[in-house]
Protein backbone atom coordinates (compact mmCIF):
# COMPACT_ATOMS: atom_id res chain seq x y z
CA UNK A 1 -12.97 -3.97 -16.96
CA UNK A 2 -12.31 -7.19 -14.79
CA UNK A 3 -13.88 -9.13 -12.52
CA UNK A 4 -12.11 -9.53 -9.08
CA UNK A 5 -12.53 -13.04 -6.69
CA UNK A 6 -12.56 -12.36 -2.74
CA UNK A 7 -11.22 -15.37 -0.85
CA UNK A 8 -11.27 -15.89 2.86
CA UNK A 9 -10.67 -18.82 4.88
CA UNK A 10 -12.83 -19.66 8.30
CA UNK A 11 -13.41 -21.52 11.04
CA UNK A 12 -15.53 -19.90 13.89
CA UNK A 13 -15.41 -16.46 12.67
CA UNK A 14 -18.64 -15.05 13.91
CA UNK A 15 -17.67 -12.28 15.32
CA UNK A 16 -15.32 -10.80 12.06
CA UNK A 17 -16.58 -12.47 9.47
CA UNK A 18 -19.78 -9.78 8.88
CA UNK A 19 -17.00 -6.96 9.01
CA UNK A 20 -14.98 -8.48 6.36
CA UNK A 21 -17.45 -9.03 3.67
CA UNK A 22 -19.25 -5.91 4.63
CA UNK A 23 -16.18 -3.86 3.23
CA UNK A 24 -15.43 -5.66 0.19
CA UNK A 25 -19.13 -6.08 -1.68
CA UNK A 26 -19.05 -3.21 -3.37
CA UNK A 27 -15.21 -3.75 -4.68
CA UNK A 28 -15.24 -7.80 -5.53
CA UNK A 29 -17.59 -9.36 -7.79
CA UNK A 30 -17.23 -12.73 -6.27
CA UNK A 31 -16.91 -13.51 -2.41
CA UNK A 32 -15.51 -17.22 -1.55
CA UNK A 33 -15.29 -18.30 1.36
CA UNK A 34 -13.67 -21.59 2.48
CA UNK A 35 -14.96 -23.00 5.96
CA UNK A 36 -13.11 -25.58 7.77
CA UNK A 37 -16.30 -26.82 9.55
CA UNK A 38 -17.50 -24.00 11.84
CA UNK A 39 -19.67 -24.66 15.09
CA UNK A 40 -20.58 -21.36 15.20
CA UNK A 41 -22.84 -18.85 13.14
CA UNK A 42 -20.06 -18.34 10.57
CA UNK A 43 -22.12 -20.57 8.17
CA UNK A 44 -25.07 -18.21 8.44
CA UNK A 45 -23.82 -15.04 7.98
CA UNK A 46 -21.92 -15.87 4.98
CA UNK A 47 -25.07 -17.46 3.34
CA UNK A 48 -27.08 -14.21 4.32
CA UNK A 49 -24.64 -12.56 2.53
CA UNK A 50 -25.06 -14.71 -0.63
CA UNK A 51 -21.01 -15.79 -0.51
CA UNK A 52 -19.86 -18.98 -2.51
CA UNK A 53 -19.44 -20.80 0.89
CA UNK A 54 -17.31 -24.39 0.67
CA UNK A 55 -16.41 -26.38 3.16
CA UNK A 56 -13.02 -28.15 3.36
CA UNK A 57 -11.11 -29.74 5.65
CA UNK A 58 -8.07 -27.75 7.17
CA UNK A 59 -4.73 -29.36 6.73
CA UNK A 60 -2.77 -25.59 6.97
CA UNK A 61 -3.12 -22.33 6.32
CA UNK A 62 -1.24 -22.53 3.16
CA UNK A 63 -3.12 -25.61 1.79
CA UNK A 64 -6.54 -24.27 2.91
CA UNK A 65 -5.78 -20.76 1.07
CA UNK A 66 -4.12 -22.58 -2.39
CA UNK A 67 -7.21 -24.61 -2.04
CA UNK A 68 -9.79 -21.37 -1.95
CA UNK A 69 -7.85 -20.31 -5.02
CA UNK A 70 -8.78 -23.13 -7.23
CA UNK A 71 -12.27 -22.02 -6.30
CA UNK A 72 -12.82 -18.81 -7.59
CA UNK A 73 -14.64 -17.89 -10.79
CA UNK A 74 -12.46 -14.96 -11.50
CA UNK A 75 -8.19 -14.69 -12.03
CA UNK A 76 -7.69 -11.71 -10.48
CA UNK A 77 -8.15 -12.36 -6.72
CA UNK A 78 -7.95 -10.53 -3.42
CA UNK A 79 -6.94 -12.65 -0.25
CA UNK A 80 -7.96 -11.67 2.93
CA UNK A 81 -8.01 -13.21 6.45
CA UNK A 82 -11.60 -12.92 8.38
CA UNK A 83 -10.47 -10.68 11.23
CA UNK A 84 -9.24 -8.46 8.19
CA UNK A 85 -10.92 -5.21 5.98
CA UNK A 86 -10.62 -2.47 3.71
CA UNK A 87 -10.40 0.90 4.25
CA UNK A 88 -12.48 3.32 2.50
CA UNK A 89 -8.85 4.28 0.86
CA UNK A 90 -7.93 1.02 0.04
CA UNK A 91 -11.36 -0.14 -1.10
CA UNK A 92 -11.25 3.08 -3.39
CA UNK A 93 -7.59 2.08 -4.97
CA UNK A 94 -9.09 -1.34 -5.61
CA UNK A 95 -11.68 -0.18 -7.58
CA UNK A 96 -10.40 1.98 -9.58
CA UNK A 97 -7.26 -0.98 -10.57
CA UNK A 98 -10.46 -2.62 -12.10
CA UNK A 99 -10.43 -0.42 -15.40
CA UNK A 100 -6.51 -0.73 -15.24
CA UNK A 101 -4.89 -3.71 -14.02
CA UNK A 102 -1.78 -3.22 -15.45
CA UNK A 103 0.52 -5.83 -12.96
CA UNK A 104 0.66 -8.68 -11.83
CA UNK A 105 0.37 -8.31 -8.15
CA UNK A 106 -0.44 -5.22 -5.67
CA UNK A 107 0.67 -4.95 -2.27
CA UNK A 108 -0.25 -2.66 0.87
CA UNK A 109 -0.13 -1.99 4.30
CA UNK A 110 -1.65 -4.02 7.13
CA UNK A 111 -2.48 -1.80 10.15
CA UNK A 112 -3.35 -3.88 13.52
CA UNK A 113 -6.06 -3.42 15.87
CA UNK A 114 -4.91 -4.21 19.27
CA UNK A 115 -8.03 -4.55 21.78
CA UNK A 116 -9.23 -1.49 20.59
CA UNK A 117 -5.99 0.58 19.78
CA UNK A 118 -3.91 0.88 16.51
CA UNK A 119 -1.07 -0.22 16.74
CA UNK A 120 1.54 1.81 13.85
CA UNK A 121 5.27 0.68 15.75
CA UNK A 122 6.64 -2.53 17.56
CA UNK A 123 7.58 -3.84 14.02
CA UNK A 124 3.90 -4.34 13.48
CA UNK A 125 3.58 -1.65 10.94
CA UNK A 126 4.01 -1.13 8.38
CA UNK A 127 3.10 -4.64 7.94
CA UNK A 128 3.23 -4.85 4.23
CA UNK A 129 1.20 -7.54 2.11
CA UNK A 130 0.93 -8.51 -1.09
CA UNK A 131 -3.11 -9.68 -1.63
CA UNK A 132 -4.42 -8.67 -4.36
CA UNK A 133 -3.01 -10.53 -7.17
CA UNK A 134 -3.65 -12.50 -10.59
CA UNK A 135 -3.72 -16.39 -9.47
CA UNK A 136 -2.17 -17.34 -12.50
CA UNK A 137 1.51 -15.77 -11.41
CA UNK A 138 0.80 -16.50 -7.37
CA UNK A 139 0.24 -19.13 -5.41
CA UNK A 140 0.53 -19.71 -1.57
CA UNK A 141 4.22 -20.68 0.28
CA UNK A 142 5.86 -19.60 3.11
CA UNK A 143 6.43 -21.76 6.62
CA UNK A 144 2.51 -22.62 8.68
CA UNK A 145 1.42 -20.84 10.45
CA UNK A 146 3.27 -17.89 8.57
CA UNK A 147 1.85 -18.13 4.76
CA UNK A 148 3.00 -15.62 2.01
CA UNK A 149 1.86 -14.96 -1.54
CA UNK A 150 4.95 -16.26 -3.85
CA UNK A 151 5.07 -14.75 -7.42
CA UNK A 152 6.43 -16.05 -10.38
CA UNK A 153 9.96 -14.83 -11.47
CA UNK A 154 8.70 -12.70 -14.21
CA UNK A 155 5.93 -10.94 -12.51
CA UNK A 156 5.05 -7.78 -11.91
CA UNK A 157 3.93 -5.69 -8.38
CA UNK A 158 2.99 -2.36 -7.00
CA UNK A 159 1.91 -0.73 -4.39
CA UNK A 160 -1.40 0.54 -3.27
CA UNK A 161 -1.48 3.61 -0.73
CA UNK A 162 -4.52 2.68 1.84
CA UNK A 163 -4.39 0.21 4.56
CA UNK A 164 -5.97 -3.63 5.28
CA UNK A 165 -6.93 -3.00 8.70
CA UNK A 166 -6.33 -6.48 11.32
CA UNK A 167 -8.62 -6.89 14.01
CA UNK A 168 -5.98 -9.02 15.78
CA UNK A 169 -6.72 -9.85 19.68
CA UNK A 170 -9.62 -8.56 21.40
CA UNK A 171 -7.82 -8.95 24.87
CA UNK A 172 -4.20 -10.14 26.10
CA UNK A 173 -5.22 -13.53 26.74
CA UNK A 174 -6.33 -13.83 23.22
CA UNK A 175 -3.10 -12.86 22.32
CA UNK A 176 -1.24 -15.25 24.93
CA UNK A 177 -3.15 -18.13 23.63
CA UNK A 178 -2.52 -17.12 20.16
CA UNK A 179 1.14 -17.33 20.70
CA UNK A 180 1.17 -20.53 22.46
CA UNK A 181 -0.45 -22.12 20.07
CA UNK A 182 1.39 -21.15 16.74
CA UNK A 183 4.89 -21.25 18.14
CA UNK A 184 3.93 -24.95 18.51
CA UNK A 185 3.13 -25.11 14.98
CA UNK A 186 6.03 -23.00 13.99
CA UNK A 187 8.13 -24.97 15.79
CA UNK A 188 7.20 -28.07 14.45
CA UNK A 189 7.51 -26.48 10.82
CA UNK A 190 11.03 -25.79 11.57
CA UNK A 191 12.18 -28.81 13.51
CA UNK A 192 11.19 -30.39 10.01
CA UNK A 193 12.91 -28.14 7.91
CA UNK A 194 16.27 -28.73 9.78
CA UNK A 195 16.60 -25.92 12.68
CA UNK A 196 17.89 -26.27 16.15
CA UNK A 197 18.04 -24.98 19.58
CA UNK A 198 20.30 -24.59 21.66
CA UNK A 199 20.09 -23.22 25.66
CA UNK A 200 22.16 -19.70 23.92
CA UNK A 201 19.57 -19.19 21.54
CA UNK A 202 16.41 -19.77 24.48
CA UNK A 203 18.38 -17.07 26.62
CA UNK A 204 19.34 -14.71 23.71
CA UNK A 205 16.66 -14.58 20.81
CA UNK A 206 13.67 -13.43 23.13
CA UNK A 207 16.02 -10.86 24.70
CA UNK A 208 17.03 -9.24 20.94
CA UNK A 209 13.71 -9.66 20.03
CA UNK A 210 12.71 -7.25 22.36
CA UNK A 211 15.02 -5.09 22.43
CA UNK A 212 14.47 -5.09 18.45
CA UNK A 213 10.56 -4.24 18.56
CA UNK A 214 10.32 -2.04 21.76
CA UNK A 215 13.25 0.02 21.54
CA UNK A 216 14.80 0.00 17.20
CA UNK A 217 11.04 -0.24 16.07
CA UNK A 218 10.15 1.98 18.91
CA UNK A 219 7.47 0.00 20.63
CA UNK A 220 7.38 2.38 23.85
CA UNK A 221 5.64 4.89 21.50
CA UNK A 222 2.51 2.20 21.29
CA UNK A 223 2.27 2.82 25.25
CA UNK A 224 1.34 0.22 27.56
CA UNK A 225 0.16 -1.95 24.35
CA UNK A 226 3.50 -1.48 23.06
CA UNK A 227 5.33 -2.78 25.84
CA UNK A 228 2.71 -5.79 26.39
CA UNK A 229 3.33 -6.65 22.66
CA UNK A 230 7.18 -6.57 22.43
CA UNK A 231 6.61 -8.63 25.54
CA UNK A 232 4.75 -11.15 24.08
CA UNK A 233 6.64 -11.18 20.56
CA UNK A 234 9.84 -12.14 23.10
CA UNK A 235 7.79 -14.59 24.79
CA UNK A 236 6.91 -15.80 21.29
CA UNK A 237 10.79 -15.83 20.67
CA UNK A 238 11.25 -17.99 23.74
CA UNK A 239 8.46 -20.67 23.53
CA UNK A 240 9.11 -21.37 19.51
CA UNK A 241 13.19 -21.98 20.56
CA UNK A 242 11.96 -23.96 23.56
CA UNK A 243 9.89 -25.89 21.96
CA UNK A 244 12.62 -26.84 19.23
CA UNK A 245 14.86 -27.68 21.62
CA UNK A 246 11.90 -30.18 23.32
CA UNK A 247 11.79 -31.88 19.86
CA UNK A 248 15.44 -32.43 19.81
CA UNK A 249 15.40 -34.59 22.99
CA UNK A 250 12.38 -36.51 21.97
CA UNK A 251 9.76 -34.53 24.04
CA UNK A 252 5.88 -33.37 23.77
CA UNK A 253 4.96 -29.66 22.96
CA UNK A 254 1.51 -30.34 22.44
C-alpha cells in the first residue's frame, strides 16, 4: 500500500486552513505545509494539528509549490490550496487508489463556493485539476498567478469521480480585490513573455468574455452570483489588457 504526502502552501490562512487539513487526515499520511511567514494564527493551527510546518519565503505560486514538493517524505503527493477540501466522495476515491495506484497522475473536479453558494456554470465548473500525482513525473509550470501540474511525456492520468470543493470569496469585495490584484501579476507575467495590448483588445476581450461565461457557459443559471461573476471575470478581462497596455508606454500598475 503507499504512503501519500499532502502539500499546501500559506500565508494568513486562519480562517481555511483548519477545514483543509480536517478533510484530508484520515486519507494522507503526511501533511506539509509551506508558510510564507503568516501574521496570523495559521502557524498555530497547523502545529495543533501536528503538520510538517516550513517556512519559506514566497517568490510565486509556482516556486513556493515546486518548493513544498522537495519537502515531502512520500512520492505520491496530493496538492491542495488552503481555501480547498475533499469531499467525503473524493476523500473515499483517494483512499481506496492507496492499495492500487496504478498511474501516474489523477485528476478531478473543483467545485467553487461563492459566499455561501455553489457555483456549477459561468465556466467555473467543471473546473478540472490534476492534484494528486507521483512527484517524480510532475512538477509545477504554468504562467503566476495561474500554476498547473505539468507531467512528463510518458505519463499516465485518470480521473477520479468526487469533487475538491474551493472556498473562493467570502464576499464581492473579496473577489474585487482578488482580481485587481492578480491581473497585475498576470499582466506582468505576460508583458514578459511577449504579449500586447492594444485599445481593440481593452474594448473587445472583456465584452466576449462575458458573453462567453454568462450566456455559452450559461452563467444566468448561477442567478445573481452568476451575473456578478461573469461580471467580474470581464472586469478581470479588462484590467489584465489595461494593464498590458500601461506597461507598453512605460507606466505603473502597481
Amino acid at each position: 500500500m503507499i504512503k501519500i504526502s499532502a502539500a499546501i502552501i500559506t500565508f494568513n490562512e486562519e480562517h481555511n486552513i483548519e477545514r483543509c487539513i480536517k478533510s484530508i487526515m484520515d486519507v494522507v499520511d503526511e501533511i506539509v505545509v509551506i508558510d510564507s511567514f503568516s501574521t496570523d494564527k495559521t502557524k498555530e493551527i497547523c502545529l495543533k494539528y501536528k503538520t510538517k510546518f516550513i517556512e519559506n519565503p514566497f517568490a510565486g505560486h509556482i516556486q513556493q509549490k515546486n518548493f513544498a514538493l522537495t519537502q515531502t517524505s512520500h512520492d505520491i503527493v496530493l496538492s491542495l490550496d488552503a481555501d480547498e477540501a475533499l469531499d467525503e466522495k473524493l476523500s473515499a476515491q483517494i483512499i481506496a487508489l492507496k492499495s492500487n495506484f496504478n498511474k501516474d497522475g489523477y485528476f478531478f473536479n473543483r467545485l467553487t463556493n461563492y459566499n455561501g453558494q455553489w457555483i456549477y456554470r459561468c465556466g467555473w465548473y467543471p473546473d478540472k485539476k490534476l492534484r494528486l500525482f507521483n512527484k517524480k513525473k510532475a512538477t509545477w509550470s504554468g504562467v503566476n498567478p495561474h500554476d498547473i501540474i505539468e507531467m512528463a511525456p510518458d505519463s499516465s492520468s485518470q480521473y477520479l469521480p468526487g469533487n475538491l470543493l474551493h472556498y473562493s470569496y467570502d464576499s464581492i469585495t473579496d473577489h474585487i480585490s482578488q482580481t485587481n490584484k492578480f491581473t497585475t501579476i498576470a499582466a506582468k507575467e505576460a508583458y514578459s513573455r511577449g504579449v500586447r495590448s492594444s485599445v481593440f483588445k481593452i474594448v473587445t476581450r472583456p465584452i466576449l468574455k462575458f458573453i462567453k461565461d454568462y450566456f455559452l457557459k450559461r452563467g444566468f443559471l448561477d442567478g445573481r452570483y452568476g451575473f456578478i461573476i461573469c461580471c467580474i471575470n470581464s472586469l478581470s478581462a479588462l484590467l489584465k489588457f489595461s494593464k498590458i497596455y500601461d506597461l507598453q508606454t512605460q507606466r505603473r500598475i502597481d
